[in-house]
C-alpha atoms as a PDB file:
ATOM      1  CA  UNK A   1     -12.150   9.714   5.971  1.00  0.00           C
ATOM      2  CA  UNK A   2     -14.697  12.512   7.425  1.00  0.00           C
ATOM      3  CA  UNK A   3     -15.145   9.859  10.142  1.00  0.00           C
ATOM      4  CA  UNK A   4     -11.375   9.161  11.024  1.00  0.00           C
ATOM      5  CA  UNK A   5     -10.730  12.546  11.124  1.00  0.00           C
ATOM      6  CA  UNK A   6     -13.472  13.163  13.893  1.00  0.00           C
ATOM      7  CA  UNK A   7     -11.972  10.862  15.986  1.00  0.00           C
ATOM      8  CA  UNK A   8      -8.644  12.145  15.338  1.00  0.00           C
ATOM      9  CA  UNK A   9      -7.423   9.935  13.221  1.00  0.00           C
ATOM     10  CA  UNK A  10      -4.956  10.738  10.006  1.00  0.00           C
ATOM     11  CA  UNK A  11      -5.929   9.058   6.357  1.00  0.00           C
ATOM     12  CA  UNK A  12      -2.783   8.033   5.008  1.00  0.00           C
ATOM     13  CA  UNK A  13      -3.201   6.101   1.422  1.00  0.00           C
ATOM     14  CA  UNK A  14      -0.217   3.000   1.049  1.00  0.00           C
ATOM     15  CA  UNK A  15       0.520   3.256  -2.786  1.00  0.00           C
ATOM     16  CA  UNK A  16       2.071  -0.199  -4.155  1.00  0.00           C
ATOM     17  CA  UNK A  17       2.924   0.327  -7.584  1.00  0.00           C
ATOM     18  CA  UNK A  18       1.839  -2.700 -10.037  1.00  0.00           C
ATOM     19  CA  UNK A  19       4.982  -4.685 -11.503  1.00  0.00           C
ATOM     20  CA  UNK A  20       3.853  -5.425 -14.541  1.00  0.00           C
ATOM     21  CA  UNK A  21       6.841  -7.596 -15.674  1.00  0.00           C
ATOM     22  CA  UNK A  22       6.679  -9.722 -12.100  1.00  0.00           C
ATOM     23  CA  UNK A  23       2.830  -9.882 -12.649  1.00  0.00           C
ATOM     24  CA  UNK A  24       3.219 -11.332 -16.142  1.00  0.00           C
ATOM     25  CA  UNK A  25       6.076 -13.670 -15.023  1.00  0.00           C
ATOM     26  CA  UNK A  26       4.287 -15.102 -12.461  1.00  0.00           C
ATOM     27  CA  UNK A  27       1.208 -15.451 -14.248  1.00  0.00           C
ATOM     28  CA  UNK A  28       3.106 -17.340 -17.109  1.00  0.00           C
ATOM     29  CA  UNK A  29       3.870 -19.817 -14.443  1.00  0.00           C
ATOM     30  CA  UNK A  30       0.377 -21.037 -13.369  1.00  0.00           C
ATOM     31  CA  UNK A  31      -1.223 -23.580 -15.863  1.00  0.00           C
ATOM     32  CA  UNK A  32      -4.711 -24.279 -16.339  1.00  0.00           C
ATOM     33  CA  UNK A  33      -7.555 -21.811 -14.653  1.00  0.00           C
ATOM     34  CA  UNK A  34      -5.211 -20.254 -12.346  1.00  0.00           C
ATOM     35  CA  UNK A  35      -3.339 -18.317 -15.631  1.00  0.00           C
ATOM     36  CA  UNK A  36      -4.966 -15.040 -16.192  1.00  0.00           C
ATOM     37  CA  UNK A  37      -5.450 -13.919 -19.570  1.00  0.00           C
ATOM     38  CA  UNK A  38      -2.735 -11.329 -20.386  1.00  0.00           C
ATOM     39  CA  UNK A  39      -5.652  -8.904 -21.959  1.00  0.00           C
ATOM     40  CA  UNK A  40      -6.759  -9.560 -18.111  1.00  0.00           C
ATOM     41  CA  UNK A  41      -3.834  -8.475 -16.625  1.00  0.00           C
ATOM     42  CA  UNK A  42      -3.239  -5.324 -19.157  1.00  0.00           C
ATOM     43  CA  UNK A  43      -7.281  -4.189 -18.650  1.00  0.00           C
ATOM     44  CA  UNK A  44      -6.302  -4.028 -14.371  1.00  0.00           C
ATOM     45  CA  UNK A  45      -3.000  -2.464 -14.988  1.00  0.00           C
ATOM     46  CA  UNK A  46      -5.028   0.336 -16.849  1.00  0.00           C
ATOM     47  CA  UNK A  47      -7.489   0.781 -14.147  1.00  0.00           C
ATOM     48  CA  UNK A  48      -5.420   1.203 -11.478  1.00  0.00           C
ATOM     49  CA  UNK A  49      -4.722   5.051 -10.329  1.00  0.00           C
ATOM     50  CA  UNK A  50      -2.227   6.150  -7.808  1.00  0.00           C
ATOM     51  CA  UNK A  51      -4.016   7.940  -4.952  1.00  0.00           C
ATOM     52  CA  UNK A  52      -2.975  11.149  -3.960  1.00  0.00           C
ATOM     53  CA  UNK A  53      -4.006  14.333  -1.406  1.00  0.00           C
ATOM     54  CA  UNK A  54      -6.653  15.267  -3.722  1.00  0.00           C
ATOM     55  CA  UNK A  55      -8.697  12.397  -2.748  1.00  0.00           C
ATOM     56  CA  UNK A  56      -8.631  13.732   0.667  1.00  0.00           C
ATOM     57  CA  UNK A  57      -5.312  11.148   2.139  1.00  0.00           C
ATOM     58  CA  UNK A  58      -3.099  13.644   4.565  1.00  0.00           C
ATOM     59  CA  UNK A  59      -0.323  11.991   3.419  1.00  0.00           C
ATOM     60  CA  UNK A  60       0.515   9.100   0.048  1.00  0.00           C
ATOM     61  CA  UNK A  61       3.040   6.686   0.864  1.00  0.00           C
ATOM     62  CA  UNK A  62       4.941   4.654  -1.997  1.00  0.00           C
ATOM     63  CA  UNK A  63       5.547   1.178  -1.212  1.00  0.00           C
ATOM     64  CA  UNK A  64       7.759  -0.821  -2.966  1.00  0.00           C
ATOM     65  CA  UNK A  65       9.850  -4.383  -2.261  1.00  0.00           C
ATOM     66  CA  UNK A  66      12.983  -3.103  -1.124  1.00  0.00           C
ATOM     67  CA  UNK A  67      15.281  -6.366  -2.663  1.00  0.00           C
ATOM     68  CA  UNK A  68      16.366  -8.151   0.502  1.00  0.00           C
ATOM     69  CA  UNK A  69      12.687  -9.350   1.638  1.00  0.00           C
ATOM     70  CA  UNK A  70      11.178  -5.932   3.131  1.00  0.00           C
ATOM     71  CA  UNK A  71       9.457  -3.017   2.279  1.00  0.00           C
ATOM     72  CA  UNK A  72      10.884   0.834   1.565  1.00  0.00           C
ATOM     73  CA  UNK A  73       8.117   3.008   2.195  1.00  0.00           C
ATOM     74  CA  UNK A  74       8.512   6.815   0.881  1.00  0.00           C
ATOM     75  CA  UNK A  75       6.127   9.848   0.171  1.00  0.00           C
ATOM     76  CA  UNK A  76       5.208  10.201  -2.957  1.00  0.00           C
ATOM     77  CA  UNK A  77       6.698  12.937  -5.095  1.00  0.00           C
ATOM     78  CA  UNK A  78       4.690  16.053  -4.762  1.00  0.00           C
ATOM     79  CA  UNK A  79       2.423  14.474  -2.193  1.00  0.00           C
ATOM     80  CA  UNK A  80       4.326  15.225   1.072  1.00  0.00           C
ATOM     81  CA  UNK A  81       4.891  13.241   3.719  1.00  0.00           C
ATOM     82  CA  UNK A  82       2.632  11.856   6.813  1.00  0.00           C
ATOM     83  CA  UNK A  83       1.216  14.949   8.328  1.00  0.00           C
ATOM     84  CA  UNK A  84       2.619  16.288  12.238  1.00  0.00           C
ATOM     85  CA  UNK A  85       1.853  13.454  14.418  1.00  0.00           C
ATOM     86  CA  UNK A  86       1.436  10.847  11.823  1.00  0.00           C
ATOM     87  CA  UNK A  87       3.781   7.923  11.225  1.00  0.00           C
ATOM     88  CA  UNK A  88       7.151   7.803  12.497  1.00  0.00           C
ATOM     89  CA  UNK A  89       9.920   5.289  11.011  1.00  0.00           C
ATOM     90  CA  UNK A  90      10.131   2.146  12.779  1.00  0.00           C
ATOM     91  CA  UNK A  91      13.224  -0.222  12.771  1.00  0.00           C
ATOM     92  CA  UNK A  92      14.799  -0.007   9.176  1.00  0.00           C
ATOM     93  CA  UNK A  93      13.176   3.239   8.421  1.00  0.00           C
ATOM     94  CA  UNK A  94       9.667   1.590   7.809  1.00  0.00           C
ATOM     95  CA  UNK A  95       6.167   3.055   9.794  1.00  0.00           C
ATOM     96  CA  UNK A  96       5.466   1.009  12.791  1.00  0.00           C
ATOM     97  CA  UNK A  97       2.534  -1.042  12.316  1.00  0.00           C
ATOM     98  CA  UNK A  98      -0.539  -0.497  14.594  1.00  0.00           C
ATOM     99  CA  UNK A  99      -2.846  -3.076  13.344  1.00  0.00           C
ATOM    100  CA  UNK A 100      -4.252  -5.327  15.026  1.00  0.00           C
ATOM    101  CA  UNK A 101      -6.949  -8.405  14.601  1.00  0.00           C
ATOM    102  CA  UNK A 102     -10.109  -6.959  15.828  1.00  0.00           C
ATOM    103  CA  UNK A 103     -11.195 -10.397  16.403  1.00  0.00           C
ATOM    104  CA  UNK A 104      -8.725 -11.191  19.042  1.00  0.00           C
ATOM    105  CA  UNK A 105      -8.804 -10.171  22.627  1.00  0.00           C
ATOM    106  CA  UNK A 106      -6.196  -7.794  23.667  1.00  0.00           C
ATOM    107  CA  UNK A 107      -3.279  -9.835  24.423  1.00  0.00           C
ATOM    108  CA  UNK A 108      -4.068 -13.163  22.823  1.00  0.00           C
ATOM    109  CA  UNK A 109      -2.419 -14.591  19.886  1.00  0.00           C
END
């Protein structure tokens, strides 16, 4: 982050919160070595901490499937938004995306 920053840059964390019910559902559904373990499943669930600004992100954005095939992207509660200059909402209220395939020259597909 101490390196973004020098160059300007803003660290903004993307928080997707696990579904747990989804993750089980669709694990139920593979057969064979593809199906997880449930104690699996419940031992990642456990690990997994939301970031916040105390791990030095300017901003945590929540991410969550918005029920028609997107994306609605919020701050997190008590984590503020993107900082002055950071994202702005793209169509539907999203942040525009920036990236880009370093691998590709600029202009090719």
């Amino acid at each position: 982050m101490a390196l973004a920053r020098s160059h300007g840059a803003t660290a903004t964390a993307y928080w997707f919160p696990p579904d747990v019910a989804g993750s089980l559902r669709r694990n139920a559904a593979r057969r064979g070595r593809e199906r997880v373990p449930e104690a699996g499943l419940y031992a990642t669930f456990g690990r997994l901490r939301r970031p916040s600004r105390s791990d030095g992100f300017d901003a945590v954005l929540e991410v969550r499937f918005d029920g028609r095939g997107g994306f609605a992207v919020r701050p997190v509660s008590g984590e503020g938004g993107p900082p002055a200059g950071g994202h702005r909402a793209g169509p539907s209220g999203y942040p525009p995306t920036h990236a880009q395939d370093p691998t590709k020259k600029e202009g090719s597909r």
